[in-house]
N, C-alpha and C. Protein backbone atom coordinates (compact mmCIF):
# COMPACT_ATOMS: atom_id res chain seq x y z
N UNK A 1 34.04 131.16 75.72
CA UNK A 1 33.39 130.97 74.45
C UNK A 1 31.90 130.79 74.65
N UNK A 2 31.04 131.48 73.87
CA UNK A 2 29.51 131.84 74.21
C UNK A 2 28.32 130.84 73.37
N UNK A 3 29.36 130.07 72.43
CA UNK A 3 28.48 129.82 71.23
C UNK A 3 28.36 128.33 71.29
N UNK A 4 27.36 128.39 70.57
CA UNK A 4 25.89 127.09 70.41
C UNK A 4 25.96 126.42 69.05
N UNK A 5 26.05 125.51 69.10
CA UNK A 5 26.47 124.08 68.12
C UNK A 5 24.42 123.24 67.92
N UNK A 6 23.88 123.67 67.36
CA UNK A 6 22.31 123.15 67.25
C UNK A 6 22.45 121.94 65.99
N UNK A 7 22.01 120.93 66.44
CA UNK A 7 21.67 120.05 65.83
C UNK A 7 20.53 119.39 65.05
N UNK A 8 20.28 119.40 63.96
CA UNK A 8 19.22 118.87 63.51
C UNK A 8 18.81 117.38 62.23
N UNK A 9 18.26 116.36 62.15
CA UNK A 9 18.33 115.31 61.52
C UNK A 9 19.56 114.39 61.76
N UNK A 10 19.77 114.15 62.90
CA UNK A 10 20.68 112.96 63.25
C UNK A 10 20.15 112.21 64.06
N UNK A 11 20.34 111.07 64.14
CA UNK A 11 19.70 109.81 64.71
C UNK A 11 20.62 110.07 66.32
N UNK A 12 19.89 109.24 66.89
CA UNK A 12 20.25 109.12 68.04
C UNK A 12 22.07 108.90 68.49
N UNK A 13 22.71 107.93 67.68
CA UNK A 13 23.68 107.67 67.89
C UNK A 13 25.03 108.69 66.71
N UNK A 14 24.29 109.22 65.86
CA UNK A 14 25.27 109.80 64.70
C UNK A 14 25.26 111.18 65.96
N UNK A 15 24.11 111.57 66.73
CA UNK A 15 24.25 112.83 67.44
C UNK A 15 25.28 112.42 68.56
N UNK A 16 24.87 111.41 69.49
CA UNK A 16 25.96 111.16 70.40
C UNK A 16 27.63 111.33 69.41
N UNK A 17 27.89 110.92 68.56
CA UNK A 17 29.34 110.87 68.06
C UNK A 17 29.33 112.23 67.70
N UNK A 18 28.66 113.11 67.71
CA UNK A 18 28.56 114.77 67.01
C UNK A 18 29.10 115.55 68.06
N UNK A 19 28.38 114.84 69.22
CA UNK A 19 28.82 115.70 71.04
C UNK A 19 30.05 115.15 71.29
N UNK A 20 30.35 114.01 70.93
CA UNK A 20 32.14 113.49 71.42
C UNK A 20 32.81 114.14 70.74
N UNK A 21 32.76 113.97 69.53
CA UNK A 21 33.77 114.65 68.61
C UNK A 21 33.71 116.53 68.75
N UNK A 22 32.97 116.86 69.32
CA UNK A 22 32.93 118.43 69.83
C UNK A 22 32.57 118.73 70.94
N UNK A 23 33.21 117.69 72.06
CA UNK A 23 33.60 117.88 73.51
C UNK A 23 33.90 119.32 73.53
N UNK A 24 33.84 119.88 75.06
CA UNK A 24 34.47 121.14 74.91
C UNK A 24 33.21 122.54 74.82
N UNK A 25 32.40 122.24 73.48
CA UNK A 25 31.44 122.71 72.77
C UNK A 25 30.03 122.73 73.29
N UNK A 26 29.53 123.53 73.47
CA UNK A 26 27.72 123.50 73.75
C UNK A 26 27.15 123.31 72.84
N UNK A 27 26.53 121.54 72.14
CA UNK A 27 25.80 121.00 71.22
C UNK A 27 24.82 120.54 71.97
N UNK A 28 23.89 120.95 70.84
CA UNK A 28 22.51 120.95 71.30
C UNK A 28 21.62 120.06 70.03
N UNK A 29 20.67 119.13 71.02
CA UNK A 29 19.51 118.56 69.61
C UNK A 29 18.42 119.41 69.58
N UNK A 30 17.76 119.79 68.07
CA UNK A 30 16.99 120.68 68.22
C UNK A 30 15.71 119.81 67.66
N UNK A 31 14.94 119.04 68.56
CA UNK A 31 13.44 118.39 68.59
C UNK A 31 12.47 119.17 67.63
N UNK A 32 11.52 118.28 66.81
CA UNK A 32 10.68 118.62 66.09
C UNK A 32 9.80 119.82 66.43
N UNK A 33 9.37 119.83 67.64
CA UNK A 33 8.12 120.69 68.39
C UNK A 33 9.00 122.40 68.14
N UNK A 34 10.31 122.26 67.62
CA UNK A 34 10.89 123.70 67.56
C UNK A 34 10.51 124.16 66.08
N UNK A 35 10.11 123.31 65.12
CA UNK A 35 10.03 123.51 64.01
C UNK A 35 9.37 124.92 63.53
N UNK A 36 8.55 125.14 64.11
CA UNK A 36 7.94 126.22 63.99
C UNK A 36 8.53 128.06 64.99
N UNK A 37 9.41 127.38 66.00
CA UNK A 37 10.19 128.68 66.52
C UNK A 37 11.17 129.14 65.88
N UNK A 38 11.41 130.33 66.55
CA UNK A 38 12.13 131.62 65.79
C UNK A 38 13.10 130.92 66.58
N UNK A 39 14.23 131.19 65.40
CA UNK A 39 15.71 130.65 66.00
C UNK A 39 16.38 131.06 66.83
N UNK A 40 15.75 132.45 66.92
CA UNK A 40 16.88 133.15 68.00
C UNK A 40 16.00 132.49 69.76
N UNK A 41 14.63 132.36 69.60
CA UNK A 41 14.47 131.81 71.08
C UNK A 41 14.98 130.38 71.00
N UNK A 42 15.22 129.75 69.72
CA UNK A 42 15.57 128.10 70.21
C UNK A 42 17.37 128.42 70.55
N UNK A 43 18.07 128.98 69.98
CA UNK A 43 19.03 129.31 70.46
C UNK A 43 19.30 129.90 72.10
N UNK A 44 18.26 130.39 72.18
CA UNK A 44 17.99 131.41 74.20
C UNK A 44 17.88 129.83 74.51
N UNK A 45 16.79 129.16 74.28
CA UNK A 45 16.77 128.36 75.20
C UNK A 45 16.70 126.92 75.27
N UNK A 46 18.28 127.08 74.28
CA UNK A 46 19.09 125.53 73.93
C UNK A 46 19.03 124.67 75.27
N UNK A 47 19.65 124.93 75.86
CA UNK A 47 19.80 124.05 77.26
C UNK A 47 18.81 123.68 77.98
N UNK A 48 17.36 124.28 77.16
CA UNK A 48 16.05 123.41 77.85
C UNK A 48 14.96 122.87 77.14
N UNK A 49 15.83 122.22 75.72
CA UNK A 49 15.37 121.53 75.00
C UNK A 49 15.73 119.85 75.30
N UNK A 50 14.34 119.61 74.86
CA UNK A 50 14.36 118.11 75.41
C UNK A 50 13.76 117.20 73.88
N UNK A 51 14.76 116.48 73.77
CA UNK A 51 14.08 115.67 72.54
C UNK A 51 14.79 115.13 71.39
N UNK A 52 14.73 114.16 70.37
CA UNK A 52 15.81 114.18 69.57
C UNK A 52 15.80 114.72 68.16
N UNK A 53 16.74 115.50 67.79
CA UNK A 53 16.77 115.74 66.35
C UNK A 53 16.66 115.04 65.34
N UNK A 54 16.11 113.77 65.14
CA UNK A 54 16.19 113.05 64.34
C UNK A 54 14.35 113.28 63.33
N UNK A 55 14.28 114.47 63.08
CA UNK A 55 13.03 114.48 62.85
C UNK A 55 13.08 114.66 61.42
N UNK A 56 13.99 115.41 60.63
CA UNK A 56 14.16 115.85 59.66
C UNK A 56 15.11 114.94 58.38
N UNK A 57 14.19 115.04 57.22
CA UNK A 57 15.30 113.98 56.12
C UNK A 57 16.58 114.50 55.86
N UNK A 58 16.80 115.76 56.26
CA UNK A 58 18.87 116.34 56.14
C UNK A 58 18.99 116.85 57.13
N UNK A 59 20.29 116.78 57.30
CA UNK A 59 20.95 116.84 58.61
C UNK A 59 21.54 118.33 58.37
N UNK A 60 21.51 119.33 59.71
CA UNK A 60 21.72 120.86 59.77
C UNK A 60 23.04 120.70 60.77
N UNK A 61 24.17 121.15 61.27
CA UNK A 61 24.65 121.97 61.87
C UNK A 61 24.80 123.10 61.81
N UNK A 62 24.04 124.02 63.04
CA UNK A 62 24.16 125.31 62.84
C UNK A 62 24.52 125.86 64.04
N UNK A 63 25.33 126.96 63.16
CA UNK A 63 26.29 127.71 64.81
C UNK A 63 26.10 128.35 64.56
N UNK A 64 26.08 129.09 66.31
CA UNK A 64 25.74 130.29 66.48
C UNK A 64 26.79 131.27 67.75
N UNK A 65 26.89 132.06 67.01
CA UNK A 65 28.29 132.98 68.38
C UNK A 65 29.35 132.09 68.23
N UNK A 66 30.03 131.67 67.23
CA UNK A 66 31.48 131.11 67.25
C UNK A 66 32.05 131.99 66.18
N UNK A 67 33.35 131.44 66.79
CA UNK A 67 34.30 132.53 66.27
C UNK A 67 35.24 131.46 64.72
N UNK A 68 35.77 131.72 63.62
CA UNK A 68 36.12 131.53 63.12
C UNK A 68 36.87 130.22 62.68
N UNK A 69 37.88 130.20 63.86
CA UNK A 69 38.61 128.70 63.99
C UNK A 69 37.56 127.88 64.58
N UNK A 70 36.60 128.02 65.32
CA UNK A 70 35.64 127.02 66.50
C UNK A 70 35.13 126.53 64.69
N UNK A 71 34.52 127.45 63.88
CA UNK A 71 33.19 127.01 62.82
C UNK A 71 34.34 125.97 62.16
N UNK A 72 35.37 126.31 61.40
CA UNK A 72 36.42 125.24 60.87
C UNK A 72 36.57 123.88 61.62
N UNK A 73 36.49 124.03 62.60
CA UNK A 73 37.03 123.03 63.70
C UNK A 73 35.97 121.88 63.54
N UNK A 74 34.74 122.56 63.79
CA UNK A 74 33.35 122.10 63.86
C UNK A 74 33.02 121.51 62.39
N UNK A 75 33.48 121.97 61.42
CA UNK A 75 33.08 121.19 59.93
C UNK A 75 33.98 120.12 59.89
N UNK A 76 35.17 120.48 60.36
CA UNK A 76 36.46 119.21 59.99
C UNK A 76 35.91 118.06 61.06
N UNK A 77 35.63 118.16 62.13
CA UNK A 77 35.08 117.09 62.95
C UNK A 77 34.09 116.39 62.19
N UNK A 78 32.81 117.37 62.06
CA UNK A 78 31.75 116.28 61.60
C UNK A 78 32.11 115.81 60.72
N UNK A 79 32.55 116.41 59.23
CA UNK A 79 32.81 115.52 58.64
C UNK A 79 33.69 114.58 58.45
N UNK A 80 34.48 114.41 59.46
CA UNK A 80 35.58 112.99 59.72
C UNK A 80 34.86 112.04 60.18
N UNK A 81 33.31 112.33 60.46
CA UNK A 81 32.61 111.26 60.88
C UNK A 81 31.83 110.22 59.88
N UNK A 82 31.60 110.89 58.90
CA UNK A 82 31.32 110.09 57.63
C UNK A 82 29.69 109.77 57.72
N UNK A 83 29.04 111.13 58.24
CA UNK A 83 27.77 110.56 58.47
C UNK A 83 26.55 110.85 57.63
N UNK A 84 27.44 111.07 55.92
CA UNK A 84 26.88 111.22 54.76
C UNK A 84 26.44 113.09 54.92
N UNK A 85 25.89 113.44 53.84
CA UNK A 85 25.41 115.01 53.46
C UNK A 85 25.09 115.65 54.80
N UNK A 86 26.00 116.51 54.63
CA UNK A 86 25.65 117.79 56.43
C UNK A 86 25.36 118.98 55.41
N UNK A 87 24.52 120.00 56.53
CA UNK A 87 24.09 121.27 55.83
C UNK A 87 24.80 121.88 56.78
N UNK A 88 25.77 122.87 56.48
CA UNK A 88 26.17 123.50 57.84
C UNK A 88 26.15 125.27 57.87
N UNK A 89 25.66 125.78 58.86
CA UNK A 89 25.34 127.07 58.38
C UNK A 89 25.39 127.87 59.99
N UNK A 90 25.66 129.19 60.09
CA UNK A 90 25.61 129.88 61.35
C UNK A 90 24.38 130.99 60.98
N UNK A 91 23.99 131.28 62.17
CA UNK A 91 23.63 132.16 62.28
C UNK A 91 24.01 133.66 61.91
N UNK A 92 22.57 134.60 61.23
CA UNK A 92 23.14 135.85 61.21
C UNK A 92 22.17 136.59 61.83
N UNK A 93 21.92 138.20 61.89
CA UNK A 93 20.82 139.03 62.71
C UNK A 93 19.39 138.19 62.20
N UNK A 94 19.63 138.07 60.74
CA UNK A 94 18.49 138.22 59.84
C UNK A 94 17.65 136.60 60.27
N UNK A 95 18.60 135.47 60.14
CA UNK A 95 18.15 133.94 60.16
C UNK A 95 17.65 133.82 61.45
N UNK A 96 18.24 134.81 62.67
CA UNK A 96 18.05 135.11 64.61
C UNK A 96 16.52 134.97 64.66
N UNK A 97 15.38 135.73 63.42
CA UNK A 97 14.51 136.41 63.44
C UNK A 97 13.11 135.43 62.89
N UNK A 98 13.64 134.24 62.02
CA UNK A 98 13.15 133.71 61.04
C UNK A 98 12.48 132.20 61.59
N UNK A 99 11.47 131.82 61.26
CA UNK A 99 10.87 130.49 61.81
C UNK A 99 12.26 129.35 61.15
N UNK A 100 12.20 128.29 62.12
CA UNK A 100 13.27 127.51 61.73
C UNK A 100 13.22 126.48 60.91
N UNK A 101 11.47 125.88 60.55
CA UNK A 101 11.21 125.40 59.15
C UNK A 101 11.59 126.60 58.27
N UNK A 102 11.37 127.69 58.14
CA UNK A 102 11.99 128.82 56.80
C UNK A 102 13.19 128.51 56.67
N UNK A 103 13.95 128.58 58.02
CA UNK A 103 15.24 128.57 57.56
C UNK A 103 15.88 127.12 57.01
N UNK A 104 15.55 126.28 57.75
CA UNK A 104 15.73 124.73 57.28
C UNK A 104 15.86 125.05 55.29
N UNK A 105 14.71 125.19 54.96
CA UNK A 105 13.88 125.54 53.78
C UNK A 105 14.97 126.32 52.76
N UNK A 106 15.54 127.48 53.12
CA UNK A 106 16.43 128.36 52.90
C UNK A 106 17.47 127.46 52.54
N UNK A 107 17.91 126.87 53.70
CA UNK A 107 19.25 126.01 53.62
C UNK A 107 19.43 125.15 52.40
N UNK A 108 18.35 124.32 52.13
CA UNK A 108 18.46 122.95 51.32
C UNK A 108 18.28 123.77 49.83
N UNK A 109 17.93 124.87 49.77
CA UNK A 109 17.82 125.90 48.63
C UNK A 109 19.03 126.18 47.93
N UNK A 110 19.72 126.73 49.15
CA UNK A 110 21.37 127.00 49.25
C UNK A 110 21.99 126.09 48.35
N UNK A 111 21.62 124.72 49.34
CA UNK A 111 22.55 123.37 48.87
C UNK A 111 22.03 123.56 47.94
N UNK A 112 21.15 123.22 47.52
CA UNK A 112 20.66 122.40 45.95
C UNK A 112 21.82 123.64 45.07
N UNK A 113 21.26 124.55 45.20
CA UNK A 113 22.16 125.43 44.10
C UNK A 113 23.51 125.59 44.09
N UNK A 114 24.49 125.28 44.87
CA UNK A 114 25.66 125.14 45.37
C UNK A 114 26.18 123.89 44.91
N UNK A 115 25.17 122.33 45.16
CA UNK A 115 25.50 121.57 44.53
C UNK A 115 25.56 121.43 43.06
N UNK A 116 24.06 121.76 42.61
CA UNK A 116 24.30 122.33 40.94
C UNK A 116 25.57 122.96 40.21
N UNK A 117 25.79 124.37 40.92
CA UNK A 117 26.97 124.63 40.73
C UNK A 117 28.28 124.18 40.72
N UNK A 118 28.41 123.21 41.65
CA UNK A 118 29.77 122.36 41.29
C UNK A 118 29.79 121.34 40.72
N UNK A 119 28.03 120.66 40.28
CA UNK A 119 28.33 119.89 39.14
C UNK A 119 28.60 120.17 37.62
N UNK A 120 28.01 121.74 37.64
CA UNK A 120 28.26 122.44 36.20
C UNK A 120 29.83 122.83 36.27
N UNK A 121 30.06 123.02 37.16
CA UNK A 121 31.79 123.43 37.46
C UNK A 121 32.39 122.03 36.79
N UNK A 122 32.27 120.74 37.27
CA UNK A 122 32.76 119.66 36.94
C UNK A 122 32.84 119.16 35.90
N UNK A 123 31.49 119.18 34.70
CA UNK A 123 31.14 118.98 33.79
C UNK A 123 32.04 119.82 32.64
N UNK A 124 32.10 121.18 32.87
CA UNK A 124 33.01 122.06 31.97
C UNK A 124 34.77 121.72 32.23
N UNK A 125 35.29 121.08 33.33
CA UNK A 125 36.52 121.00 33.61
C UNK A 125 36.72 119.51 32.81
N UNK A 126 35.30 118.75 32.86
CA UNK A 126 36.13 117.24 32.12
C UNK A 126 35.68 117.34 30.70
N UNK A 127 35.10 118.29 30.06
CA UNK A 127 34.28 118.62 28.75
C UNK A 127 33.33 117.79 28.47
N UNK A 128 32.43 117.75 29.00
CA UNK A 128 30.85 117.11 29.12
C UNK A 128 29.96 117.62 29.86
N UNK A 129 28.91 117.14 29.16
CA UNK A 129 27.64 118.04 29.95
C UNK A 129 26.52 118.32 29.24
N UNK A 130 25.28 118.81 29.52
CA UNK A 130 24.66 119.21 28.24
C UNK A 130 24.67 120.50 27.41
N UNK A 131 26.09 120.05 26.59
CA UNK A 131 26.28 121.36 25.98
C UNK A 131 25.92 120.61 24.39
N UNK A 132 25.99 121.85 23.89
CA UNK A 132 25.74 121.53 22.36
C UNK A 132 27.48 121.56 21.81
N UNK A 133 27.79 120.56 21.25
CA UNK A 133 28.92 120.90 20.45
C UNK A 133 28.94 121.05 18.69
N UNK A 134 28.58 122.32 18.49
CA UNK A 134 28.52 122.83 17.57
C UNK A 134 30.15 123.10 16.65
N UNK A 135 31.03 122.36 16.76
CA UNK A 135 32.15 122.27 16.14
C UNK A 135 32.09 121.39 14.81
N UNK A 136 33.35 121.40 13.98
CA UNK A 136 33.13 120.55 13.15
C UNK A 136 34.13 119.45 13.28
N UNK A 137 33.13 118.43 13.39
CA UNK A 137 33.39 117.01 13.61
C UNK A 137 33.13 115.82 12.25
């Protein structure tokens, strides 16, 4: 198995429980000073990064070169850890290419609208929200 588990916005000790709980796995912290590299070299040269991820206000797991069951495996772990809002996202050709503040940037974009979306999802399933109810009452 070829693939890279990158870490970003976890404190020192929420990362140590990130590497236990995905023993096995090549997890990596990805230090502030990468902020500005293209993902595909912080990915080349995971294993000679030195520093802690705790730089950022949300927390990223991002994989890269895993296969299907590994990415499942990898969400059900972290989040059995309870270490509040994860962003979790893999790599594609396109993100390989992209500064990793962009992509960070990208991500929390994602969320926000994803979260929106399942609060408008929620709101229409319990009938509330800001709708107009134009019925007669």
């Amino acid at each position: 198995m070829g693939g890279k588990v990158l870490l970003i916005g976890f404190n020192e000790d929420e990362a140590g429980k990130v590497m236990e709980a995905l023993s096995g796995l090549d997890v990596f912290e990805v230090p502030e000073y990468c902020r500005d590299c293209v993902v595909g070299e912080i990915v080349d040269k995971a294993e000679k990064l030195s520093g802690s991820s705790y730089w950022h206000l949300r927390k990223f797991v991002i994989m890269h070169d895993v296969d299907n069951e590994t990415l499942k495996g990898v969400i059900k772990a972290v989040r059995s850890l309870n270490l509040g809002r994860v962003i979790f996202a893999t790599t594609t050709e396109t993100s390989l290419t992209w500064k990793l503040e962009d992509l960070l940037n990208e991500l929390m974009e994602e969320d926000e609208y994803f979260q929106a979306m399942k609060w408008a999802r929620r709101q229409v399933s319990e009938r509330k929200g800001p709708f107009l109810n134009l019925g007669k009452d």
